[in-house]
N, C-alpha and C. Protein backbone atom coordinates (compact mmCIF):
# COMPACT_ATOMS: atom_id res chain seq x y z
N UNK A 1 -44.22 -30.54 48.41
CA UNK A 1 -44.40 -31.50 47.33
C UNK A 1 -43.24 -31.39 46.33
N UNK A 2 -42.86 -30.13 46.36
CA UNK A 2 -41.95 -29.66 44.76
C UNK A 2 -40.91 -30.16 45.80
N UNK A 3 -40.48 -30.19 46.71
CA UNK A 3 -38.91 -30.25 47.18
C UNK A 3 -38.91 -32.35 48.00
N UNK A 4 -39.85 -32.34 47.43
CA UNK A 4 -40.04 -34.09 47.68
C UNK A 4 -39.56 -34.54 46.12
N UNK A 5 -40.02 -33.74 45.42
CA UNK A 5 -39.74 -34.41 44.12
C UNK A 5 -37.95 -34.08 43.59
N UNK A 6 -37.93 -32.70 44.24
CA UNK A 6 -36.32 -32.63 43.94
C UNK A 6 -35.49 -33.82 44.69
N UNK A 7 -35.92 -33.99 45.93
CA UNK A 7 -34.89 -34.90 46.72
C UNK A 7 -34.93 -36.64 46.12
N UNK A 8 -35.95 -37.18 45.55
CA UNK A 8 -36.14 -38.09 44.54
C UNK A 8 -35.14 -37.71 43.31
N UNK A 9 -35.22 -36.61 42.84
CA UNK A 9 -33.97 -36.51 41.72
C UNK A 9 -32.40 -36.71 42.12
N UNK A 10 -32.67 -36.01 43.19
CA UNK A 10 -31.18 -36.05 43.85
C UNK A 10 -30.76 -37.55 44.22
N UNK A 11 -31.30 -38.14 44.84
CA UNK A 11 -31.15 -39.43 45.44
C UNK A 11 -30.17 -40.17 43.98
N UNK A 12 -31.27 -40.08 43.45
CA UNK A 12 -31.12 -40.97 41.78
C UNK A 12 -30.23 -40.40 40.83
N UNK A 13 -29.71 -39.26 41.09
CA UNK A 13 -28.03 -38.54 40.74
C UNK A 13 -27.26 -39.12 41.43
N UNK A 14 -27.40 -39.34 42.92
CA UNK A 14 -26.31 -39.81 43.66
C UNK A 14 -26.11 -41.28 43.56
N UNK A 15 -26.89 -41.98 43.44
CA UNK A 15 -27.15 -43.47 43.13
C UNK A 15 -26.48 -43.60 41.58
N UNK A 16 -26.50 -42.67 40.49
CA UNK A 16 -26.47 -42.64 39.40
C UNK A 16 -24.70 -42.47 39.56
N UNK A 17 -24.20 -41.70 39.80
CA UNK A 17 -23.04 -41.53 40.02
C UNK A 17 -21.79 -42.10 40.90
N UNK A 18 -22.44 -42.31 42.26
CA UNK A 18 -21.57 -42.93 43.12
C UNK A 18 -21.50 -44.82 42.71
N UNK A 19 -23.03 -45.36 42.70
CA UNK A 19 -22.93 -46.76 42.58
C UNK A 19 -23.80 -47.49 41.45
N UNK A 20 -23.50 -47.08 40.45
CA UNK A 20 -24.44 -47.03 38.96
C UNK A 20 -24.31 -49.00 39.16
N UNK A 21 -23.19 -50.01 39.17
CA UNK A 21 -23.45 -51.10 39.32
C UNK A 21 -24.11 -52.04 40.09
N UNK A 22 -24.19 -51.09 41.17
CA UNK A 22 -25.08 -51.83 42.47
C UNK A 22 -26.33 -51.54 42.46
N UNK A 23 -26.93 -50.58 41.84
CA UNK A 23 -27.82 -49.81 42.22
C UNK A 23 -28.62 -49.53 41.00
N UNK A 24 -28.52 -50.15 39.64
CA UNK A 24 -29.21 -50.44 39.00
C UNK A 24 -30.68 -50.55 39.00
N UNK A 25 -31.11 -51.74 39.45
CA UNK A 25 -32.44 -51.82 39.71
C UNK A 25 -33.32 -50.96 40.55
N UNK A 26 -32.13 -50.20 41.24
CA UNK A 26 -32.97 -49.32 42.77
C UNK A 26 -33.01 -48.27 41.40
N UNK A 27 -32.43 -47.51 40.84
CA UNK A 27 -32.56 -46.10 40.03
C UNK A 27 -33.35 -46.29 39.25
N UNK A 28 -33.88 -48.04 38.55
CA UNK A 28 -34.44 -47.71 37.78
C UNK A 28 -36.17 -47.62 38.53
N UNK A 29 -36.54 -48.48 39.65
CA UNK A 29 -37.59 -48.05 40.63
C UNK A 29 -37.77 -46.45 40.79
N UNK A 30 -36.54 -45.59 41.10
CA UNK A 30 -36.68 -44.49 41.51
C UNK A 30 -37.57 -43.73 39.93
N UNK A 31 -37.13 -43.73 38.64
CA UNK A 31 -37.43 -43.67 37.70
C UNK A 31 -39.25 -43.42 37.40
N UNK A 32 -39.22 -44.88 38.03
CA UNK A 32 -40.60 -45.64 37.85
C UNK A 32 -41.64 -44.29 38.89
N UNK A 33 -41.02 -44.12 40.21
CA UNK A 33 -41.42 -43.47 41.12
C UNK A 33 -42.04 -42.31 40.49
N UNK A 34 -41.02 -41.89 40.29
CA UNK A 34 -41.24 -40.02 39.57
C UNK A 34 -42.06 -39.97 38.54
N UNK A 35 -42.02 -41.29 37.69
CA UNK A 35 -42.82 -41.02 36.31
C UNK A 35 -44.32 -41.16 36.53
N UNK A 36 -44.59 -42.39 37.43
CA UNK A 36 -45.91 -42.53 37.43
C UNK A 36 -46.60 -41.96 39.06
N UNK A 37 -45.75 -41.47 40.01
CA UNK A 37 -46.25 -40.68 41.18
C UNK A 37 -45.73 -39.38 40.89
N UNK A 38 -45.89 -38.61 40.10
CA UNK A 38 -45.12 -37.23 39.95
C UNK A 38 -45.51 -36.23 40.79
N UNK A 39 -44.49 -35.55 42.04
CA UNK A 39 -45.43 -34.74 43.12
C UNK A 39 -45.30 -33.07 42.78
């Protein structure tokens, strides 16, 4: 569970960093993910 939730962070670092213009709406879903499914 704990290393599901790290790889959700990670994703959304890498999304955050590599393609912050494209990928906007996907990071901010990922966001949404973690806040209201927290594992």
């Amino acid at each position: 569970m704990l290393l599901l939730f790290y790889t959700f962070n990670f994703t959304k670092c890498f999304r955050t960093f590599l393609l912050p213009h494209l990928h906007i709406k996907y990071i901010y879903l990922d966001y949404l993910t973690v806040y209201y499914f927290p594992f």
